[in-house]
Protein backbone atom coordinates (compact mmCIF):
# COMPACT_ATOMS: atom_id res chain seq x y z
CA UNK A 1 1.62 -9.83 -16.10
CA UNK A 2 -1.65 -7.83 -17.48
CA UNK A 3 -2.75 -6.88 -14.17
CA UNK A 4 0.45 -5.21 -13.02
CA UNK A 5 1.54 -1.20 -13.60
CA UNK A 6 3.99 -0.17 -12.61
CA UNK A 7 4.12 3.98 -12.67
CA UNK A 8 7.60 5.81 -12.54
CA UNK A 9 8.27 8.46 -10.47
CA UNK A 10 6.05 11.29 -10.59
CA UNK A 11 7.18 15.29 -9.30
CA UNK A 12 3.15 16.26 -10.20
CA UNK A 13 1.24 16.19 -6.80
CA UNK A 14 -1.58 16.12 -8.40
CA UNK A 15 -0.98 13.14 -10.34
CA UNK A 16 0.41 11.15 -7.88
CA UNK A 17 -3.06 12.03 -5.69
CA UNK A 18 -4.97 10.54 -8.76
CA UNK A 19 -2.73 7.22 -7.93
CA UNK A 20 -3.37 7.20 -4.49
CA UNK A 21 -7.46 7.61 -5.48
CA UNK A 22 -7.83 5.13 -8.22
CA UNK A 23 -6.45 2.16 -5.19
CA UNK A 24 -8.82 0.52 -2.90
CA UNK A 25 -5.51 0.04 -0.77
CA UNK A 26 -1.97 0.94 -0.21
CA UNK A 27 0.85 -1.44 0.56
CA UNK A 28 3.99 -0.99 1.81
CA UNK A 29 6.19 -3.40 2.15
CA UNK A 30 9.51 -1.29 3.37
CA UNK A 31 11.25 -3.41 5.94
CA UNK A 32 12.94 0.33 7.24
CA UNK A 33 11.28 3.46 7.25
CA UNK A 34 12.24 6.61 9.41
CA UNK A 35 9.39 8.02 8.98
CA UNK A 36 7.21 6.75 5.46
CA UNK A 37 5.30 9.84 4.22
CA UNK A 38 3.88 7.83 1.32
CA UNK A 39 1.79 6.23 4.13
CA UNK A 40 0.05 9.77 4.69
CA UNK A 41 -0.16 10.71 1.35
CA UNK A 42 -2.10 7.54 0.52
CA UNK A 43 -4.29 7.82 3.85
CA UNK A 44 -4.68 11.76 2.62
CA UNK A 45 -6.43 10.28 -0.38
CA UNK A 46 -8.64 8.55 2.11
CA UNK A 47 -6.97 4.87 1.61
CA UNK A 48 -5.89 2.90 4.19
CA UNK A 49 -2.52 1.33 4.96
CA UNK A 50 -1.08 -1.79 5.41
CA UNK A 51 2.36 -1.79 5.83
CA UNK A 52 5.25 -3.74 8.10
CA UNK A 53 5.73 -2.54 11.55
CA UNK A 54 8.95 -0.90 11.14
CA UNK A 55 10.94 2.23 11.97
CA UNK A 56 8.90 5.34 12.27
CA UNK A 57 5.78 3.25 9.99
CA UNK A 58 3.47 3.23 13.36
CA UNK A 59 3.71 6.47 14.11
CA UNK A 60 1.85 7.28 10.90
CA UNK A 61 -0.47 5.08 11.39
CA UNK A 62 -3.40 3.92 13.99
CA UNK A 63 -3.48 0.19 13.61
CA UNK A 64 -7.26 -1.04 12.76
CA UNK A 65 -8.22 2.25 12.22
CA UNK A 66 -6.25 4.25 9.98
CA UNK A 67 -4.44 1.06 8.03
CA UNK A 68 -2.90 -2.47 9.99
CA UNK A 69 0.52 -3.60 11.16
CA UNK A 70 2.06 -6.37 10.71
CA UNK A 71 4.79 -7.89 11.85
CA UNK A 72 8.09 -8.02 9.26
CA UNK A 73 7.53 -10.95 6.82
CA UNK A 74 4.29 -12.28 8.10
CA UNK A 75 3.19 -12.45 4.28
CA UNK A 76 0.11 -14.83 5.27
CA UNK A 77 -1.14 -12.73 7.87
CA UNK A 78 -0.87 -9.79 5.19
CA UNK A 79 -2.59 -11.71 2.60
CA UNK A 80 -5.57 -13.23 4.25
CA UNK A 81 -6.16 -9.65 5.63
CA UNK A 82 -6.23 -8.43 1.88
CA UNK A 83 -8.62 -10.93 0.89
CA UNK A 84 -11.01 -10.05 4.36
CA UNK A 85 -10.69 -5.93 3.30
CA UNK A 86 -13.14 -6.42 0.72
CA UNK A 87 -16.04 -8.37 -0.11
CA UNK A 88 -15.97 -7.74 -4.23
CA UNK A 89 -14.23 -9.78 -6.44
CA UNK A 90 -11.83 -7.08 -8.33
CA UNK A 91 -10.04 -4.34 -6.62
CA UNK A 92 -6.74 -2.44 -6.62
CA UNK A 93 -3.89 -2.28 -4.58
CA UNK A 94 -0.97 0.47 -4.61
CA UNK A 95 1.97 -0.91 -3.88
CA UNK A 96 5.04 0.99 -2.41
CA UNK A 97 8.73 -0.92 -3.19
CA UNK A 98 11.20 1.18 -1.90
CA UNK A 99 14.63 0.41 -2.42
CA UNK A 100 13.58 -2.83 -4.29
CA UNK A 101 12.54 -1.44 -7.60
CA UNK A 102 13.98 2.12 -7.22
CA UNK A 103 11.15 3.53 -5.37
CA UNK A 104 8.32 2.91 -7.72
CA UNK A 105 4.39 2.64 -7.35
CA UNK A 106 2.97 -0.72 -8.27
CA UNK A 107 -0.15 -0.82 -9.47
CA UNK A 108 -2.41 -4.49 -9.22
CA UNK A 109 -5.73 -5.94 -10.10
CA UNK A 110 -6.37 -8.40 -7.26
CA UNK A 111 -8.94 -11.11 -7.64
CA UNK A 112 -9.80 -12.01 -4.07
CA UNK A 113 -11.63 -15.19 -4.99
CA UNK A 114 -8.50 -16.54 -6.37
């Protein structure tokens, strides 16, 4: 679809900092994490996280402050908390799928009115 990236891999930090910047959010969806440093790199970047509680995910996190937690598979819960994070119409989401597409950064153009 139009409004989906999806960026490879990246070994340039500074790069992968202009990713985290150009999202309004960052997802991740990992249902096991030891500890998920994407989740501070993103937050480093000043975005906040909303990600599965999971494996080492809440200890890099403060839920309702520095991202939410939610519990594993509770997709509505996740989605009617994307549509309450912001009040425009058009905004961007990072997306982290480990494992399921190799470890890449999605990269989507949500329409919260839709």
């Amino acid at each position: 679809p139009s409004n989906i990236i999806c960026i490879e891999k990246t070994d340039s930090p500074k790069e992968l900092a202009e990713i985290y910047t150009a999202a309004d959010l960052f997802l991740n969806l990992t249902y096991e994490d030891t500890y998920p440093t994407v989740n501070l790199e993103a937050q480093s970047c000043g975005k906040p996280v909303f990600a599965f509680d999971v494996g080492g995910v809440k200890e890099t996190l403060v839920n309702n402050v520095s991202g939410k937690l939610f519990n594993v598979g509770e997709y509505d819960s996740l989605l009617a908390e994307i549509k309450k994070f912001k009040v425009y119409s058009n905004f961007f989401i990072c997306i982290f799928c480990y494992g399921i597409f190799n470890n890449t950064l999605i990269f989507l153009k949500h329409n919260c009115t839709s």
